[in-house]
Protein backbone atom coordinates (compact mmCIF):
# COMPACT_ATOMS: atom_id res chain seq x y z
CA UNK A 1 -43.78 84.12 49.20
CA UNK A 2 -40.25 84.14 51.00
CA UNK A 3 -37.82 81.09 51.69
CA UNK A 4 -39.20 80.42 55.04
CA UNK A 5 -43.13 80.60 53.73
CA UNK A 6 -42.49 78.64 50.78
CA UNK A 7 -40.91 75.65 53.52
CA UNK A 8 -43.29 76.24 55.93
CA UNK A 9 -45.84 75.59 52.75
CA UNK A 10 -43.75 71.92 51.91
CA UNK A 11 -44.77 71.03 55.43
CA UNK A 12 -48.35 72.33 55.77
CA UNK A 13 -48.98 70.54 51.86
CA UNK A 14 -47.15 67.10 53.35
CA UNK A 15 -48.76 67.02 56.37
CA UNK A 16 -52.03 67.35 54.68
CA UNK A 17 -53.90 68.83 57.44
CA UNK A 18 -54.68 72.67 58.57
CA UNK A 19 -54.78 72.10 62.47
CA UNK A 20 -51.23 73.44 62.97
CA UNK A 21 -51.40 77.15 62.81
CA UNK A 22 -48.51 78.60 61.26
CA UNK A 23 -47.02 76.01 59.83
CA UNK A 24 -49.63 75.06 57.23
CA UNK A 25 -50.52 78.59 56.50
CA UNK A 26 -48.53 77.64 52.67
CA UNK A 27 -51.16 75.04 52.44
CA UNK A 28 -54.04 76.82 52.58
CA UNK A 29 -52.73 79.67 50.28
CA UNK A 30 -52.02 76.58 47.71
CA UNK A 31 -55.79 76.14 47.65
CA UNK A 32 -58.87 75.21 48.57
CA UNK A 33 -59.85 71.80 47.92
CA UNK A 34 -56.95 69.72 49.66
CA UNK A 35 -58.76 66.09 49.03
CA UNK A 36 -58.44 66.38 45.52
CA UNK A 37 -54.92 67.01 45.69
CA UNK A 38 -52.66 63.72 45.45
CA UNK A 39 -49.26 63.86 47.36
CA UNK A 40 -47.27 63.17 44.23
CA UNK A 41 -48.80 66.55 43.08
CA UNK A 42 -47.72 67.97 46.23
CA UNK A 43 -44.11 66.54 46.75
CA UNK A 44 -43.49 67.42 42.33
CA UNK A 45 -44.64 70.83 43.08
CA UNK A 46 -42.44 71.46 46.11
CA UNK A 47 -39.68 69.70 44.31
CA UNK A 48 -39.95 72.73 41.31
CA UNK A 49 -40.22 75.08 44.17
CA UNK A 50 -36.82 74.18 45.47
CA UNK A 51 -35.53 74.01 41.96
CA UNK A 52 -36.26 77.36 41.41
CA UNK A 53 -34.42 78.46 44.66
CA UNK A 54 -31.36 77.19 43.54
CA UNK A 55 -31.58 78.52 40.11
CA UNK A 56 -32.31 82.01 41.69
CA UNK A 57 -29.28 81.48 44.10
CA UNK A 58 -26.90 80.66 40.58
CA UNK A 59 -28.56 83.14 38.78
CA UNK A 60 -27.76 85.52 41.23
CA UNK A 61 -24.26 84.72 41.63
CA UNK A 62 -23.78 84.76 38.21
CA UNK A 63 -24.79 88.41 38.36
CA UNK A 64 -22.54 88.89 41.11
CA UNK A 65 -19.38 87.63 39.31
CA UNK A 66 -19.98 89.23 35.85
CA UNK A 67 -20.72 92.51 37.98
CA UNK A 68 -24.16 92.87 36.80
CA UNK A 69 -25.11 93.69 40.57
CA UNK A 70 -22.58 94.56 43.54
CA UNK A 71 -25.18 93.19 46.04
CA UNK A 72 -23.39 90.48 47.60
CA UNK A 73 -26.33 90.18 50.69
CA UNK A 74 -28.70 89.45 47.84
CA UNK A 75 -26.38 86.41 46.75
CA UNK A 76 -26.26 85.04 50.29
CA UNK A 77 -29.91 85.62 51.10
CA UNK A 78 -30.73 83.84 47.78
CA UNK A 79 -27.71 81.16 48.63
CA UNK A 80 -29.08 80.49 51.74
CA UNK A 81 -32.60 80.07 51.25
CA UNK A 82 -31.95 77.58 48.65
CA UNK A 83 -29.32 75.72 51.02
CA UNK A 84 -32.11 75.50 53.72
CA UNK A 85 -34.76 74.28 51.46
CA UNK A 86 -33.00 71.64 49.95
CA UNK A 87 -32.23 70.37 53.35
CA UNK A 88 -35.52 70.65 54.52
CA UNK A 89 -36.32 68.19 51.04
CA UNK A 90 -33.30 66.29 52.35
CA UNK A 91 -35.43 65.64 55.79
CA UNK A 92 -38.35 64.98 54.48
CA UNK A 93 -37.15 62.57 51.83
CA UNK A 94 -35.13 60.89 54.86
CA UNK A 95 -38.59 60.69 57.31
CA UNK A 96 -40.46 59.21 54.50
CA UNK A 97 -37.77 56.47 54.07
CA UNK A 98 -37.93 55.78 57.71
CA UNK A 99 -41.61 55.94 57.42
CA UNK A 100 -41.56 52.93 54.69
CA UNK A 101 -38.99 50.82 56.34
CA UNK A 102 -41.26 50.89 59.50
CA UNK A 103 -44.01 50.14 57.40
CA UNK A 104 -42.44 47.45 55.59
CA UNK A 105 -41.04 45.67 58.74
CA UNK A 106 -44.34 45.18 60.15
CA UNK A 107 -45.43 41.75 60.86
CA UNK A 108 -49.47 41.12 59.88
């Protein structure tokens, strides 16, 4: 799965629903029984994912550098990808927050 599918995946798995076309196609590829599936599963698996795009983006730098490959659109694709994905984590880590401050200020 590419950059874009793998993100498109962190939303589909967060929003925990499969009404939204495209952009929960990554759930449904993660599997089929989404109620037994807890969202700390779901946020430490994305997490890894995004871990793993930046250790393919140093990886591939590294191998840039050394001169193991003289691709340098390989290094920026793989830069990139994990530049957008950890600010996509960055968003959704910041609309959760937002989410539990409006849920704490709530008067009962």
């Amino acid at each position: 799965m590419d950059g874009m599918g793998q993100i498109n995946g962190m939303i589909g798995n967060i929003g925990g629903h499969t009404g939204a076309g495209s952009l929960t196609q990554g759930a449904g590829e993660a599997g089929g029984n989404q109620g037994n599936v807890s969202f700390k599963d779901v946020l430490m698996k994305n997490l890894n994912e995004v871990n793993q795009l930046q250790e393919d983006a140093d990886k591939s730098l590294e191998n840039f550098v050394t001169g193991k490959s003289q691709n340098m659109g390989e290094v920026i694709s793989a830069s990139q990808k994990a530049s957008l994905a950890f600010s996509m984590l960055t968003q959704i880590r910041n609309k959760l927050q937002d989410a539990y401050d409006e849920v704490k200020n709530l008067r009962i």
